[in-house]
Protein backbone atom coordinates (compact mmCIF):
# COMPACT_ATOMS: atom_id res chain seq x y z
CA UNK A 1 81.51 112.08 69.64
CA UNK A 2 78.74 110.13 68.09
CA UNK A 3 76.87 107.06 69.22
CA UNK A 4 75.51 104.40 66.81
CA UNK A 5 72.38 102.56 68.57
CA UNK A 6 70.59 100.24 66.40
CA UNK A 7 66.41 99.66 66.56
CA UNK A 8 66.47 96.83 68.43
CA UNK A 9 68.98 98.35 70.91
CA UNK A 10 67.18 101.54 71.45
CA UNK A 11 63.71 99.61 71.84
CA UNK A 12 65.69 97.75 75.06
CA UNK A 13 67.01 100.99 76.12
CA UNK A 14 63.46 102.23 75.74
CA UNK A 15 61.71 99.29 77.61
CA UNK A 16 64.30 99.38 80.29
CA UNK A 17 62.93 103.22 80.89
CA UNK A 18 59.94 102.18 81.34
CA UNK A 19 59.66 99.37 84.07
CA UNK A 20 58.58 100.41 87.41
CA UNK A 21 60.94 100.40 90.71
CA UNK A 22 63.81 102.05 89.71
CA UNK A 23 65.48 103.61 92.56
CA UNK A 24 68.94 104.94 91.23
CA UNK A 25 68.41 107.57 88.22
CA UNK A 26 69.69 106.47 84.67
CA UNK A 27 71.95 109.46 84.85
CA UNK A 28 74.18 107.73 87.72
CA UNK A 29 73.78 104.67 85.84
CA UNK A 30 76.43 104.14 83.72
CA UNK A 31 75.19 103.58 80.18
CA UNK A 32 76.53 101.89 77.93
CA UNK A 33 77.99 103.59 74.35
CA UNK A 34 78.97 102.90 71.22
CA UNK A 35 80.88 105.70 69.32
CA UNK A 36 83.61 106.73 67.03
CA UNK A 37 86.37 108.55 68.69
CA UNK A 38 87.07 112.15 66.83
CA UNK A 39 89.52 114.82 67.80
CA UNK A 40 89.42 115.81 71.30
CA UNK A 41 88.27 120.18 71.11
CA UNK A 42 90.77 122.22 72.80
CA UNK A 43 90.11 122.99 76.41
CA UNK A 44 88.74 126.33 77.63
CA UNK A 45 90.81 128.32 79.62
CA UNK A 46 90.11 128.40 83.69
CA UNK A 47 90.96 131.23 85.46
CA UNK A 48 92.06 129.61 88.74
CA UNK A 49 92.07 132.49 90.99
CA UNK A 50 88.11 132.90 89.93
CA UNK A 51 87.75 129.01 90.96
CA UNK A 52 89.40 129.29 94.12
CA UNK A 53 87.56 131.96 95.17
CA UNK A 54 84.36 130.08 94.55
CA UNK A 55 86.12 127.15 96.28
CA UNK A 56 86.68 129.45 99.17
CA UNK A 57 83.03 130.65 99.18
CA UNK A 58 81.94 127.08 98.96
CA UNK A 59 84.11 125.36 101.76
CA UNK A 60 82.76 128.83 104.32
CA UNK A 61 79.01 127.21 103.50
CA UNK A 62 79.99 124.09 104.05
CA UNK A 63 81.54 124.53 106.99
CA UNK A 64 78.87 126.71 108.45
CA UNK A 65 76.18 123.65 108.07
CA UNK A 66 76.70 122.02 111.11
CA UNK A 67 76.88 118.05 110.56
CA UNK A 68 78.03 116.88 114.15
CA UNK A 69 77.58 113.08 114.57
CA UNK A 70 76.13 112.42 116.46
CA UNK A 71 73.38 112.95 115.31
CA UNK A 72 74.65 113.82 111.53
CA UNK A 73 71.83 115.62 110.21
CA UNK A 74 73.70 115.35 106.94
CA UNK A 75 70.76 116.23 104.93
CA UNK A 76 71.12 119.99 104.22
CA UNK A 77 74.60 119.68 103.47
CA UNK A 78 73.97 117.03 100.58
CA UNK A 79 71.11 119.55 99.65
CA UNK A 80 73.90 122.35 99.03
CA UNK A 81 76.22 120.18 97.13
CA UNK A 82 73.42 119.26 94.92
CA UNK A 83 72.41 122.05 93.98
CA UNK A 84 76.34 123.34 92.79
CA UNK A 85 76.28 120.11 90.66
CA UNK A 86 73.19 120.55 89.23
CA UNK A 87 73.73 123.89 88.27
CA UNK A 88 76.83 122.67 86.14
CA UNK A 89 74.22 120.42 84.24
CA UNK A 90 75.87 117.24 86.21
CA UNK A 91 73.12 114.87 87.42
CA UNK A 92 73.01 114.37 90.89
CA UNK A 93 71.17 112.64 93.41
CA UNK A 94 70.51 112.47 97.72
CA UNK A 95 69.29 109.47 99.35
CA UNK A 96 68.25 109.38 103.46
CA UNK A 97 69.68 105.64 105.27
CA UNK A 98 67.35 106.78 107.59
CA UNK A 99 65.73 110.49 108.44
CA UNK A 100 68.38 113.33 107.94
CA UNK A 101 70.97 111.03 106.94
CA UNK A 102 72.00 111.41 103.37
CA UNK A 103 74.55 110.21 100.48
CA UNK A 104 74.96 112.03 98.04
CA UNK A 105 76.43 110.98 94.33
CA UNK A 106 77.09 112.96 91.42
CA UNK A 107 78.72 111.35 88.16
CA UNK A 108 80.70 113.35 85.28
CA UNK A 109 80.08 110.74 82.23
CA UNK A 110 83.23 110.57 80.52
CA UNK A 111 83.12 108.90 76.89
CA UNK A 112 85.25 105.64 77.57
CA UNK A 113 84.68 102.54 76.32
CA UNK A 114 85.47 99.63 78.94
CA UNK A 115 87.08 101.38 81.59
CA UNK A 116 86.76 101.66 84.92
CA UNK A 117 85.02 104.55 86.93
CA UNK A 118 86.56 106.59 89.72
CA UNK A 119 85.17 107.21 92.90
CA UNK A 120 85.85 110.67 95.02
CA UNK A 121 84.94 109.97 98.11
CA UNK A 122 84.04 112.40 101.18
CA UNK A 123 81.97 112.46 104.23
CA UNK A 124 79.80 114.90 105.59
CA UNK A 125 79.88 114.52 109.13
CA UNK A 126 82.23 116.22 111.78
CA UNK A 127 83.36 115.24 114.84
CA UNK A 128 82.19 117.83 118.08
CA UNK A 129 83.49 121.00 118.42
CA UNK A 130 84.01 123.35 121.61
CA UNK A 131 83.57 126.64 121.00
CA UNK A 132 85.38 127.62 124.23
CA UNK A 133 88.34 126.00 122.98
CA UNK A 134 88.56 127.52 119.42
CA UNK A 135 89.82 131.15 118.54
CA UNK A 136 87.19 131.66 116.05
CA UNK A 137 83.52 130.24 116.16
CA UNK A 138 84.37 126.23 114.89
CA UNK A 139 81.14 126.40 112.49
CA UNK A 140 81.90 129.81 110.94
CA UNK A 141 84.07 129.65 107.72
CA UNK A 142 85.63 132.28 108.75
CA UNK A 143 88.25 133.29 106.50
CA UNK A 144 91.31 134.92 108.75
CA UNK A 145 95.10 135.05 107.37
CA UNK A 146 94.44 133.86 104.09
CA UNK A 147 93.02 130.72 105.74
CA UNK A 148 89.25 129.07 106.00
CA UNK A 149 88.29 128.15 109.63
CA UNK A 150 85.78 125.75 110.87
CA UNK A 151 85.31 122.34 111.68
CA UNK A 152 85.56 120.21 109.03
CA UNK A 153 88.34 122.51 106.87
CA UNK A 154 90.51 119.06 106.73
CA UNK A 155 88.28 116.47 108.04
CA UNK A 156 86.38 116.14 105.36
CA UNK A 157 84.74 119.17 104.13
CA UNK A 158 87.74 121.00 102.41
CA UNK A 159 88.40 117.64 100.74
CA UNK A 160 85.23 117.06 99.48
CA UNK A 161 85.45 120.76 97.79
CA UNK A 162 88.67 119.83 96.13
CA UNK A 163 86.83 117.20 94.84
CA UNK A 164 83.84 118.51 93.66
CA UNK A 165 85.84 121.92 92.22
CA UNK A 166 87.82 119.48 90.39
CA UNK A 167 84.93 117.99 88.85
CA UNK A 168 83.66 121.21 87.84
CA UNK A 169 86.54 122.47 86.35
CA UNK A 170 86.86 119.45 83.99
CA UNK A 171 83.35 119.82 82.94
CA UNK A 172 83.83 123.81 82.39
CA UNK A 173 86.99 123.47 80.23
CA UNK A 174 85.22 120.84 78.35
CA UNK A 175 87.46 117.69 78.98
CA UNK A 176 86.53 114.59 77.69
CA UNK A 177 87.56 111.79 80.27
CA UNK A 178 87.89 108.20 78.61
CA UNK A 179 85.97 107.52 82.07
CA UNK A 180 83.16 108.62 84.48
CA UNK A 181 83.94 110.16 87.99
CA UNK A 182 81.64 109.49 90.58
CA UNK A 183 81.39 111.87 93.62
CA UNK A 184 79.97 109.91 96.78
CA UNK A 185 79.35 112.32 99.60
CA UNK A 186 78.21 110.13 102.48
CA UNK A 187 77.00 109.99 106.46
CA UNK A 188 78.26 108.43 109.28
CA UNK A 189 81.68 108.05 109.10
CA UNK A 190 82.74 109.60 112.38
CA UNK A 191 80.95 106.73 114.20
CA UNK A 192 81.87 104.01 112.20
CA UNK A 193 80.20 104.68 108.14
CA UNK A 194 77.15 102.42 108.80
CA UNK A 195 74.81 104.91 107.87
CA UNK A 196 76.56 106.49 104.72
CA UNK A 197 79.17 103.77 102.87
CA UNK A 198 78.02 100.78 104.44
CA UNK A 199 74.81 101.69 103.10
CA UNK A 200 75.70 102.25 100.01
CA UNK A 201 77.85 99.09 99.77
CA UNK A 202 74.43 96.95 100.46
CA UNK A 203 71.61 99.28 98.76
CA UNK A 204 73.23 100.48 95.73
CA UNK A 205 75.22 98.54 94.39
CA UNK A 206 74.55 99.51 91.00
CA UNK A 207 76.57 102.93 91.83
CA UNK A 208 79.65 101.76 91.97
CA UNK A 209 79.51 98.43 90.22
CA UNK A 210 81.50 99.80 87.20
CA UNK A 211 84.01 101.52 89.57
CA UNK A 212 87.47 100.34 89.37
CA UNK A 213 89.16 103.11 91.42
CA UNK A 214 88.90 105.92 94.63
CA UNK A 215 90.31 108.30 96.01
CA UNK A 216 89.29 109.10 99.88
CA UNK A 217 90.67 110.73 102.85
CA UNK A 218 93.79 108.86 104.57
CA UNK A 219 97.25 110.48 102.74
CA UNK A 220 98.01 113.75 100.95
CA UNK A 221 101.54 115.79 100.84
CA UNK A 222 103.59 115.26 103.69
CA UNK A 223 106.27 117.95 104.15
CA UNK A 224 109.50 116.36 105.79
CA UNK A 225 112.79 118.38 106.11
CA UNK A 226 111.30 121.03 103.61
CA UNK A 227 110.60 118.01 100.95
CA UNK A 228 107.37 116.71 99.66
CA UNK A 229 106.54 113.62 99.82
CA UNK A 230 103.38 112.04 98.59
CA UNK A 231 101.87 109.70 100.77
CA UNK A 232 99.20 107.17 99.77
CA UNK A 233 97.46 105.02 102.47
CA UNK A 234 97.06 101.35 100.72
CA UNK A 235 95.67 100.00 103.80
CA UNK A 236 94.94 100.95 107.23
CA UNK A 237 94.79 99.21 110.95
CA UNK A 238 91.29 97.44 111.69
CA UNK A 239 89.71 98.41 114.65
CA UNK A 240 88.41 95.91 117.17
CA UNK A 241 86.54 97.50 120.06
CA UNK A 242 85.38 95.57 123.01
CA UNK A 243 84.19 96.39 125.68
CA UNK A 244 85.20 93.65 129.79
CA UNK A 245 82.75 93.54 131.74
CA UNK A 246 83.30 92.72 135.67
CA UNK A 247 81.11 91.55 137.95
CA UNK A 248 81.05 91.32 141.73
CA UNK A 249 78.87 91.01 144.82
CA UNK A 250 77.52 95.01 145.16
CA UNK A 251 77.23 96.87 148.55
CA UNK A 252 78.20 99.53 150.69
CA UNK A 253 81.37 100.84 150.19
CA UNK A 254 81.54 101.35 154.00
CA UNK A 255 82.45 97.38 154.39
CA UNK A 256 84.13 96.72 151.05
CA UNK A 257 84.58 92.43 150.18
CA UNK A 258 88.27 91.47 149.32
CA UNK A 259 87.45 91.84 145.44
CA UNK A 260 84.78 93.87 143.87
CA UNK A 261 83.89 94.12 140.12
CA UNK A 262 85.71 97.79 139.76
CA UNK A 263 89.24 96.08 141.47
CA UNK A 264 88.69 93.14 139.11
CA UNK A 265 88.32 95.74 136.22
CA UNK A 266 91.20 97.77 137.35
CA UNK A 267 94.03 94.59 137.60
CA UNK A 268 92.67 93.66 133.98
CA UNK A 269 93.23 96.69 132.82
CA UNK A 270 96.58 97.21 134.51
CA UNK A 271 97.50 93.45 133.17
CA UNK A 272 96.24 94.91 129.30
CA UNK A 273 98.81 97.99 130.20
CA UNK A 274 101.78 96.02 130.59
CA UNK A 275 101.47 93.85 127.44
CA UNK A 276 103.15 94.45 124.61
CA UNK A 277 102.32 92.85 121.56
CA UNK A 278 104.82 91.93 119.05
CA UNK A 279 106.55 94.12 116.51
CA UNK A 280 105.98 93.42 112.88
CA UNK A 281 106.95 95.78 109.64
CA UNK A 282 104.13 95.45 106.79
CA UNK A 283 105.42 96.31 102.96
CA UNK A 284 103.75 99.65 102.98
CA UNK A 285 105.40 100.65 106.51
CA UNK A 286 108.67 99.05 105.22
CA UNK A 287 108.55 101.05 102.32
CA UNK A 288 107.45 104.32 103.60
CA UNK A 289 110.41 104.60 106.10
CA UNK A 290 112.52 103.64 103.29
CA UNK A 291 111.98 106.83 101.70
CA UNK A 292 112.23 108.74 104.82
CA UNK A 293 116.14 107.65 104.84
CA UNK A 294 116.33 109.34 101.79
CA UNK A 295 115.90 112.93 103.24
CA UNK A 296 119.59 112.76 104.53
CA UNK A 297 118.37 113.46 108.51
CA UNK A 298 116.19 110.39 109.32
CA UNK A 299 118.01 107.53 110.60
CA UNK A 300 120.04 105.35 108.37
CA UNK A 301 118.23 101.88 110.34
CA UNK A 302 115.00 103.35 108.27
CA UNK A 303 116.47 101.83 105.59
CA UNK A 304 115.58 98.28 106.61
CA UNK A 305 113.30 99.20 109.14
CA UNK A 306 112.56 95.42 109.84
CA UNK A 307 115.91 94.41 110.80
CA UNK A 308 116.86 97.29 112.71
CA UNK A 309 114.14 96.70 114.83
CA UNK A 310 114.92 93.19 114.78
CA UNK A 311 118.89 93.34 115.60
CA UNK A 312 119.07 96.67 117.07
CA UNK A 313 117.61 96.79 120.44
CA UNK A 314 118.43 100.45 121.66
CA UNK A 315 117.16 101.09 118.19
CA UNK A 316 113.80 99.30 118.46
CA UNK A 317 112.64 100.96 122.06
CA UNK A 318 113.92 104.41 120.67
CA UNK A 319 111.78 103.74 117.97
CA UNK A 320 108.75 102.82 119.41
CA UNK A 321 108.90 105.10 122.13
CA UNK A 322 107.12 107.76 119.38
CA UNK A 323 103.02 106.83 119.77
CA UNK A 324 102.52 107.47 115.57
CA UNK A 325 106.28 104.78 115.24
CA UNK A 326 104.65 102.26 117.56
CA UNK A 327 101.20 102.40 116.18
CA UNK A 328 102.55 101.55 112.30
CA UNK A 329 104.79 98.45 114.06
CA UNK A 330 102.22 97.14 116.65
CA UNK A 331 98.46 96.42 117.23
CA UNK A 332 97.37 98.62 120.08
CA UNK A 333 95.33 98.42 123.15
CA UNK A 334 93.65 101.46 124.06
CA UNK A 335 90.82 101.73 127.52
CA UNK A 336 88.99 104.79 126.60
CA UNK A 337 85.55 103.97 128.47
CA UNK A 338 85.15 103.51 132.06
CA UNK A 339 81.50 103.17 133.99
CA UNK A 340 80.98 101.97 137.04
CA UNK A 341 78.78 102.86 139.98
CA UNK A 342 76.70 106.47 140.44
CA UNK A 343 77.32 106.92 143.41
CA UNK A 344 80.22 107.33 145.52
CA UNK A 345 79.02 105.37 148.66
CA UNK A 346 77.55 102.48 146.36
CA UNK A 347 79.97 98.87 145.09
CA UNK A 348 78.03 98.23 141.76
CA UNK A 349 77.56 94.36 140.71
CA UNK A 350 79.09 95.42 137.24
CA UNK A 351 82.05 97.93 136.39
CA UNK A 352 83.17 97.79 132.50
CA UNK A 353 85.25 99.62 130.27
CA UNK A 354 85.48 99.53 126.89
CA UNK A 355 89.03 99.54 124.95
CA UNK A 356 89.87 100.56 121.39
CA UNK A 357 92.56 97.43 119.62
CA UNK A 358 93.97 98.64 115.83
CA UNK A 359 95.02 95.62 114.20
CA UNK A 360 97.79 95.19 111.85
CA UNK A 361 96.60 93.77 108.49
CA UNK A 362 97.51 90.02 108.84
CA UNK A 363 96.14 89.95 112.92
CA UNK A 364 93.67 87.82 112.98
CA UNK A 365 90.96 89.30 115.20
CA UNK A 366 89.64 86.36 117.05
CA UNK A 367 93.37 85.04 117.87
CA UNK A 368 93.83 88.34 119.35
CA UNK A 369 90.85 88.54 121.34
CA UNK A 370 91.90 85.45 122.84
CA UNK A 371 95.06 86.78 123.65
CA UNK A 372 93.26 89.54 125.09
CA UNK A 373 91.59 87.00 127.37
CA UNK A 374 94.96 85.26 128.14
CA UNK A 375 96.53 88.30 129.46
CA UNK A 376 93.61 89.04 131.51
CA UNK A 377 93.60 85.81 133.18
CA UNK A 378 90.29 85.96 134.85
CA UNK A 379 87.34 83.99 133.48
CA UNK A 380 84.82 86.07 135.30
CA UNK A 381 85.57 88.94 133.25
CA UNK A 382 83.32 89.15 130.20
CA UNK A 383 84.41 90.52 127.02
CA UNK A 384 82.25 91.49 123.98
CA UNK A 385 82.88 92.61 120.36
CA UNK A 386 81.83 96.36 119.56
CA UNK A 387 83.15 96.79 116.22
CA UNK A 388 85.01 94.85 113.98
CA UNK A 389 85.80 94.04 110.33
CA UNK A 390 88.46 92.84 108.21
CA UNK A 391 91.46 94.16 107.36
CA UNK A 392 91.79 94.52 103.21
CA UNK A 393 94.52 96.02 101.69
CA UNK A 394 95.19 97.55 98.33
CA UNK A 395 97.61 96.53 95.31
CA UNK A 396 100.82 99.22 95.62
CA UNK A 397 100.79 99.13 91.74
CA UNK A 398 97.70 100.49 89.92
CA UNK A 399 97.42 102.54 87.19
CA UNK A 400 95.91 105.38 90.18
CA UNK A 401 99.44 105.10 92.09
CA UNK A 402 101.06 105.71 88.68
CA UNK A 403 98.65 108.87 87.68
CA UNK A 404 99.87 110.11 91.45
CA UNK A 405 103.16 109.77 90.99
CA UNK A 406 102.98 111.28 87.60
CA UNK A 407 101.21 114.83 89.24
CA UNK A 408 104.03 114.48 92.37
CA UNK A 409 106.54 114.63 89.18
CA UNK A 410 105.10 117.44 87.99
CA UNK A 411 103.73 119.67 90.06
CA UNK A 412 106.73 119.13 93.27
CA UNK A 413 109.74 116.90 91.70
CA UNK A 414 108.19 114.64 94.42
CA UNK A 415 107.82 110.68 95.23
CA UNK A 416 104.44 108.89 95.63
CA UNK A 417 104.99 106.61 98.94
CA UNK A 418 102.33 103.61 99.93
CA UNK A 419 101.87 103.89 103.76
CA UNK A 420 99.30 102.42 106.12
CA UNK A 421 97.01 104.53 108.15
CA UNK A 422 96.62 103.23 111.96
CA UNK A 423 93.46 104.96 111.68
CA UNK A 424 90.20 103.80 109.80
CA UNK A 425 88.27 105.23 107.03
CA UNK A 426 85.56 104.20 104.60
CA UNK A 427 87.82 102.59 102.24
CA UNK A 428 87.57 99.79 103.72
CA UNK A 429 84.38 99.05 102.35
CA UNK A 430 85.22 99.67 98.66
CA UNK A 431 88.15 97.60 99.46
CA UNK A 432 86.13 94.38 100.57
CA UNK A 433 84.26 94.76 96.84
CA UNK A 434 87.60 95.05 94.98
CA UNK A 435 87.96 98.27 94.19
CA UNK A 436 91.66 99.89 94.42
CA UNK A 437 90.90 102.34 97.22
CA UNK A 438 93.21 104.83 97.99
CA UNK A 439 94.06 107.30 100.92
CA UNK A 440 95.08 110.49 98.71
CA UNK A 441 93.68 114.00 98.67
CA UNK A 442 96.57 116.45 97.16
CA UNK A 443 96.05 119.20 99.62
CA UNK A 444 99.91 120.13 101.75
CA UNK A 445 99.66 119.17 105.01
CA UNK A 446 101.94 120.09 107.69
CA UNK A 447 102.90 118.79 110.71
CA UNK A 448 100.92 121.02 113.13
CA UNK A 449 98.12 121.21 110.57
CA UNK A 450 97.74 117.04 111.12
CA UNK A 451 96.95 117.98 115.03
CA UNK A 452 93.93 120.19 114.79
CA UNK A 453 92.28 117.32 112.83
CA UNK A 454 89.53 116.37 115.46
CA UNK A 455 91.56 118.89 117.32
CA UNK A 456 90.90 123.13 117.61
CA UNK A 457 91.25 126.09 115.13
CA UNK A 458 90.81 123.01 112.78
CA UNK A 459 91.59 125.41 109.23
CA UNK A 460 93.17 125.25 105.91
CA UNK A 461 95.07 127.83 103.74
CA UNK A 462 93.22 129.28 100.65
CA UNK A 463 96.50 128.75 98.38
CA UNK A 464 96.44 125.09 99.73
CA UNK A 465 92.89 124.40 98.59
CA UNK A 466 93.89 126.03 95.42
CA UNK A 467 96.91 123.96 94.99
CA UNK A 468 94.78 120.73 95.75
CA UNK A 469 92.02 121.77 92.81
CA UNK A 470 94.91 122.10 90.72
CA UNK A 471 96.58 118.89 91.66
CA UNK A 472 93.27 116.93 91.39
CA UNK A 473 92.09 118.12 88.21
CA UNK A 474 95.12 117.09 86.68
CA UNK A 475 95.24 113.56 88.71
CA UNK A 476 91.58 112.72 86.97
CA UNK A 477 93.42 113.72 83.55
CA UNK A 478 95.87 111.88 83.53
CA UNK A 479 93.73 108.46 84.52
CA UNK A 480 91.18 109.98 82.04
CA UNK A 481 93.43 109.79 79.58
CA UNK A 482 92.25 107.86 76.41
CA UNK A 483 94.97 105.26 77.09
CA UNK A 484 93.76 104.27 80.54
CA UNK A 485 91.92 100.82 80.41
């Protein structure tokens, strides 16, 4: 590769060095080149077994950094990831959204020439973890049965190693990508990504403005009937969380009024109960269950999903009678906070609970808020917004859903399904700025594995984190490739 710069381009380049105030290092920058394409060198060989051993070693260290949000403390986890980029000569870089809360980004310049950068996107942050609960100590990396224990093994740490292996492995073989791939390790996503993506989104925007693509949590290899499938969340369910507030005269308990504010709050909430909102089949759901039918023991109504559940009745409550079924038909209405008085004896003025609604892309959230109030029916009951933003979806077709279902091809004879995730990630926010975002890690996940996510003995399988490296490396080829615009 060689660049051609002319003298009045290199004094720019040169003055641009020099002004004051810059807060994101050139090397994350993308620069801009000029250059005559020669023969790409043959790679050098990996020895995988070596790399997943590393991996292995490297997930254990993560794990054992404990990065429970609240509060986070990200900070010496981004420290270690740092340092393992660095030492591969890839520039990286931490930055704090507020004291001990750090992003991390590390870019692999690739030598295209107007195309689009990928993202690989983690987070660093785990949800709690009871020891009492757990066979082995959940912030140990303890490596038992050929597997890595800890929190964080699925959720997000053992992704974020595929990533950042896969990055490493590129760079050791001496690939030449026709385009840069960004690692973003962020904060804050357990409670809602304020503190790591959102931050990024409004303080840096010159990371990701050439970014066209990512890759995040949200979808990986399902294994139905003892097939593969690949699933790729396009989109997921919004979350609006309120929290209804009643109010009422307070007292003695001893000579209770007719109503208080905790028997106001308790009809609401049994009204909220007995709803049901209205069934509706999005593309990626429709699509998704399509596939399903082709495994020979799903029902043939997954086929059409929509008019099954439209014509079929026994059908349609069979169906949703399955939590995960009725959450990818439905918005939801979930009480998960109650508070009320402290004291047995004591009728407080207020009693509230908060409630967790997943929208459907296409619910519009203030229609169903007001809904929300309808069913209700009682104007004394307040009702504020806790968290709420709008749904964005992205495109089924990309030139990233093709490179997927080219390594499903290869590596499993397997098809690349779009699906929606009725949870929330930080996609969302890439999303609202254009960028295809997509829920894909290729790591196998089984069933049972899906259930100690935010669950116990949360671990993953040293072949599977070897598999996913593999998978990933050639993903970022393949959209790499010298063709890809």
């Amino acid at each position: 590769m060689r660049w051609a710069i002319s003298l009045p381009v290199a004094i720019v380049m040169l003055m641009a060095l020099m002004l004051p105030g810059a807060v994101t290092p050139p090397a994350l920058a993308r620069p801009i080149r000029r250059h005559t394409l020669k023969p790409t060198p043959p790679k050098v060989p990996i020895d995988w077994d070596k790399l997943t051993q590393e991996a292995s070693g490297l997930l254990a260290n993560y794990i054992r950094i404990n990065t429970t949000d609240p509060p986070g403390n990200e900070l010496p986890a981004a420290k270690m990831l740092r340092e393992k980029f660095l030492a591969e000569g890839i520039p990286a870089t931490i930055w704090e959204s507020s004291p001990g809360r750090a992003i991390l980004a590390a870019r692999l310049h690739g030598i295209g020439h107007h195309t689009k950068s990928i993202i690989l996107l983690s987070h660093m942050d785990v949800v709690p973890a009871n020891p009492r609960e757990w066979q082995v100590p959940p912030f140990s990396g303890t490596l038992k049965n050929g597997e890595i224990w800890g929190r964080g093994a699925l959720d997000d740490k053992g992704p974020a190693v595929v990533e950042l292996m896969a990055m490493l492995a590129i760079k050791r073989m001496g690939v030449l990508l026709n385009r840069d791939v960004l690692f973003l390790a962020t904060a804050g996503e357990e409670v809602g990504g304020a503190a790591g993506a959102g931050w990024v989104i409004d303080h840096k925007p010159e990371l990701y403005s050439d970014a066209g693509y990512l890759l995040n949590e949200g979808g990986g290899i399902q294994i139905e009937k003892g097939r593969k499938l690949y699933t790729v969340s396009v989109t997921e369910k919004t979350p609006l969380w309120i929290r209804l507030t009643a109010s009422g005269a307070p007292g003695h308990a001893a000579v209770p009024p007719a109503r208080t504010s905790v028997t106001r709050l308790i009809a609401a909430l049994d009204r909220l109960d007995t709803y049901r909102t209205q069934i509706r089949v999005i593309n990626p759901v429709r699509d998704y269950f399509h596939e399903l039918a082709t495994l020979g023991d799903a029902p043939a109504q997954f086929n059409d999903l929509a008019k099954a559940l439209r014509d079929d009745p026994a059908f349609a409550r069979n169906f949703v009678e399955s939590p995960s079924q009725n959450a990818q038909v439905r918005d939801t209405i979930t009480p998960t906070v109650l508070g009320a008085s402290d004291k047995t004896n004591t009728i407080p003025a207020t009693a509230y609970a908060e409630v967790d609604c997943r929208l459907l892309p296409g619910s519009d959230s203030k229609e169903f808020l007001a809904s929300i109030r309808k069913v209700i029916n009682d104007k004394s009951i307040k009702s504020d917004v806790l968290l709420n933003f709008p749904p964005v979806s992205s495109p089924q077709k990309s030139l990233l859903m093709n490179a997927i279902r080219m390594v499903g091809h290869r590596f499993d004879q397997a098809p690349a399904v779009p699906r929606l995730l009725d949870g929330f990630t930080d996609s969302h926010y890439f999303r609202q700025k254009g960028i295809v975002a997509y829920g894909f890690i290729p790591l196998e996940i089984a069933p049972a594995e899906m259930h100690e996510v935010h669950g116990v003995n949360e671990r993953i399988a040293v072949k599977n984190l070897q598999g996913g490296i593999e998978r990933m490396v050639d993903l970022l080829e393949i959209l790499g490739g010298r063709e890809g615009s």
